[in-house]
N, C-alpha and C. Protein backbone atom coordinates (compact mmCIF):
# COMPACT_ATOMS: atom_id res chain seq x y z
N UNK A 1 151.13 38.07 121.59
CA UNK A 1 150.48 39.37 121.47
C UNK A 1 151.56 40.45 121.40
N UNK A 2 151.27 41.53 120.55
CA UNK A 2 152.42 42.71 120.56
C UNK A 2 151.64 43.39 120.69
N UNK A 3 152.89 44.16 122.00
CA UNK A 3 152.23 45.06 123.01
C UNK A 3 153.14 45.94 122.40
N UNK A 4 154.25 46.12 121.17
CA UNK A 4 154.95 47.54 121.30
C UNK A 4 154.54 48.69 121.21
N UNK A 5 155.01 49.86 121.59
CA UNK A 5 154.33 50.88 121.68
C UNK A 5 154.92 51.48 120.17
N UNK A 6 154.03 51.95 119.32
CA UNK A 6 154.21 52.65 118.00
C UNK A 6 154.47 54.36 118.29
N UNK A 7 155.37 55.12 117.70
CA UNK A 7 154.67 56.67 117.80
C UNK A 7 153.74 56.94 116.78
N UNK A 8 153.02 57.47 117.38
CA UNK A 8 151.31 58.29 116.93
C UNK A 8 151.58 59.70 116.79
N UNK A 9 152.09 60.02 115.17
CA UNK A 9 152.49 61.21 114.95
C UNK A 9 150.77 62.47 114.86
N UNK A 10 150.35 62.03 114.81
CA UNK A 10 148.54 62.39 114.50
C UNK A 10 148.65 62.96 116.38
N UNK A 11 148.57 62.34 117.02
CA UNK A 11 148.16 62.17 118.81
C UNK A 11 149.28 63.17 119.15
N UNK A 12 150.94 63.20 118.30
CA UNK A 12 151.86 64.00 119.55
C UNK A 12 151.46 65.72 118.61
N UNK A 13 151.35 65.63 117.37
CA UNK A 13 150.86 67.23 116.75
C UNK A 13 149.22 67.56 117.46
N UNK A 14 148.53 66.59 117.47
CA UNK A 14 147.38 67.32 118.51
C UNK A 14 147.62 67.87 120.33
N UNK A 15 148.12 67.11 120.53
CA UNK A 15 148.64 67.37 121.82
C UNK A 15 149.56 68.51 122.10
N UNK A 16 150.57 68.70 120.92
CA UNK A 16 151.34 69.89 120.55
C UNK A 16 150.44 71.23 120.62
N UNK A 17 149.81 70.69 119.83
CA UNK A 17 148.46 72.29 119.30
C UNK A 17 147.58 72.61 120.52
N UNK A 18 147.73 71.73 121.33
CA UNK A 18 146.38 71.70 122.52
C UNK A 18 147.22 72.59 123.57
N UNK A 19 148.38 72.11 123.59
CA UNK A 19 149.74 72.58 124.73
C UNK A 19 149.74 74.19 124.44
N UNK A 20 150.11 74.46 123.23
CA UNK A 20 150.75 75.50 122.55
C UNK A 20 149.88 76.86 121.71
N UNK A 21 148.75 76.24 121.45
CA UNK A 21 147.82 77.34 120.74
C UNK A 21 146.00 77.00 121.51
N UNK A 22 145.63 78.32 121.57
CA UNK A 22 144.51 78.68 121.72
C UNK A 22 143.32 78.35 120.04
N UNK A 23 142.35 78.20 120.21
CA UNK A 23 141.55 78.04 119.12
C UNK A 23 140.44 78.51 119.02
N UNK A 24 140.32 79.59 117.60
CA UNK A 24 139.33 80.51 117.60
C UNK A 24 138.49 79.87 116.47
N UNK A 25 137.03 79.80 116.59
CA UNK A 25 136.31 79.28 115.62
C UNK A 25 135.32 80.17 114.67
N UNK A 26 135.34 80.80 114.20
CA UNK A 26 134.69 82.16 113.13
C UNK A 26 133.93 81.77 111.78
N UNK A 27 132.75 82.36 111.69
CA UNK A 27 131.93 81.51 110.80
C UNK A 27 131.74 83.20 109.87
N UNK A 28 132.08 82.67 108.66
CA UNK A 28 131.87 83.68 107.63
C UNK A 28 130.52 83.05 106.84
N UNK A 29 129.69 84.21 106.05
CA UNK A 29 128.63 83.46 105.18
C UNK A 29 129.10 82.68 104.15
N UNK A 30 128.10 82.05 103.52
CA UNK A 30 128.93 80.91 102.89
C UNK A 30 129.40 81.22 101.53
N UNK A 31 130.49 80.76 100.96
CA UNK A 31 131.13 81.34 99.85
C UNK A 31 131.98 82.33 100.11
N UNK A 32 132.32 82.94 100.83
CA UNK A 32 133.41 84.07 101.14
C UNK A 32 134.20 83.45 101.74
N UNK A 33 134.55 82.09 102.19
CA UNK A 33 136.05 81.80 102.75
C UNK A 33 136.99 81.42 101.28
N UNK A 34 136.37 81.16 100.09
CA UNK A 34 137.42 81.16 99.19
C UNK A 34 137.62 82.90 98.73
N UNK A 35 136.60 83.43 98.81
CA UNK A 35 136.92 84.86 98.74
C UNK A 35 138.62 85.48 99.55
N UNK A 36 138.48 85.41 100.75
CA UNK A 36 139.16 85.13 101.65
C UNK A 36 140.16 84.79 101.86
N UNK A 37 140.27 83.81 101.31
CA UNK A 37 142.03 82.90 100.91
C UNK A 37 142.39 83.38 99.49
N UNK A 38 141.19 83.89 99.05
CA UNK A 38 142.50 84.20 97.71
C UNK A 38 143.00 85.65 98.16
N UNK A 39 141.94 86.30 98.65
CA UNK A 39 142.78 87.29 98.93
C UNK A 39 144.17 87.30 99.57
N UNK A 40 143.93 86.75 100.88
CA UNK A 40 145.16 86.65 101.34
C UNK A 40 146.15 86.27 100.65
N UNK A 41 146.14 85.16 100.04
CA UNK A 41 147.73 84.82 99.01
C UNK A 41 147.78 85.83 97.74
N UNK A 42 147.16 86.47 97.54
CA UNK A 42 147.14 87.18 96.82
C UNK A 42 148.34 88.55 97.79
N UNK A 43 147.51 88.71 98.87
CA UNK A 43 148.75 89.77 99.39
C UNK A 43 150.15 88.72 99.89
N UNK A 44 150.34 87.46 99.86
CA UNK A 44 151.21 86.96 100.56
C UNK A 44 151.54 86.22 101.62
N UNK A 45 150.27 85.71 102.22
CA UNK A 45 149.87 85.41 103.38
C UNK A 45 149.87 83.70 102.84
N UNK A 46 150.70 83.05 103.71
CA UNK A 46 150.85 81.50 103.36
C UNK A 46 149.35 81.16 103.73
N UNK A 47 148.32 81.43 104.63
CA UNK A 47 147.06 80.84 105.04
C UNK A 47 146.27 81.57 104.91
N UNK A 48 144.94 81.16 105.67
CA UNK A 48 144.24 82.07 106.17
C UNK A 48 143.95 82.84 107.42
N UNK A 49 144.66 81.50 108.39
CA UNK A 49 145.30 81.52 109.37
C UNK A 49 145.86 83.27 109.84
N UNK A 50 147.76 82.89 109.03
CA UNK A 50 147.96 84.14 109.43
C UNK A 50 147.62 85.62 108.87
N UNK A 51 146.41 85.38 108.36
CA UNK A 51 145.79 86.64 107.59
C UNK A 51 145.03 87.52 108.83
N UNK A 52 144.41 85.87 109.20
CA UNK A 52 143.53 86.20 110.41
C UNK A 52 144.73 86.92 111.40
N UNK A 53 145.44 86.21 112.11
CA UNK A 53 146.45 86.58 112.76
C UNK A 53 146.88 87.84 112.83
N UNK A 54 147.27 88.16 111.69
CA UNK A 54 148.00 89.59 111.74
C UNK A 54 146.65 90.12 111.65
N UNK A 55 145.68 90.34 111.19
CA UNK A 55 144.50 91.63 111.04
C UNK A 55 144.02 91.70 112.11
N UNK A 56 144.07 90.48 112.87
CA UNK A 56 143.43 90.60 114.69
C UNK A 56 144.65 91.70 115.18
N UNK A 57 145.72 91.59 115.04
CA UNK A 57 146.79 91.98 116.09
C UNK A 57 147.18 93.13 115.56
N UNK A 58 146.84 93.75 113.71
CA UNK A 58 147.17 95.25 113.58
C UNK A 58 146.12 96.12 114.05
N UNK A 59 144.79 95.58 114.26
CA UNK A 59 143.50 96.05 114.92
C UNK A 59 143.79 96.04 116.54
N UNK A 60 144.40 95.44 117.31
CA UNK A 60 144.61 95.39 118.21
C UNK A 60 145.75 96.49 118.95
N UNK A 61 146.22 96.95 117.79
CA UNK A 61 147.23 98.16 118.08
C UNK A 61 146.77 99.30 118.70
């Protein structure tokens, strides 16, 4: 029987994200999240992520 232990790259990036970031879940109507992402790369924004990100935190000013 092999008992070696493998790394579980899937298990150590969840565990990473669980450690390290908070998680916000936001429901737009439907069809406006591609709205959404194009905008953002459109201004420059690698995601949607940090679109979200920064518009939470320049509102937060």
């Amino acid at each position: 029987m092999n008992t070696e232990k493998t790394f579980d790259a899937t298990k150590y990036k969840n565990d990473y994200q669980k450690e390290k970031y908070d998680r916000l879940i936001i429901n737009v109507p439907k069809g406006q999240k591609p709205v959404i992402e194009s905008f953002a790369k459109s201004k420059g924004y690698k995601s949607i992520n940090a679109f979200v990100v920064e518009a939470i935190a320049d509102k937060m000013k």
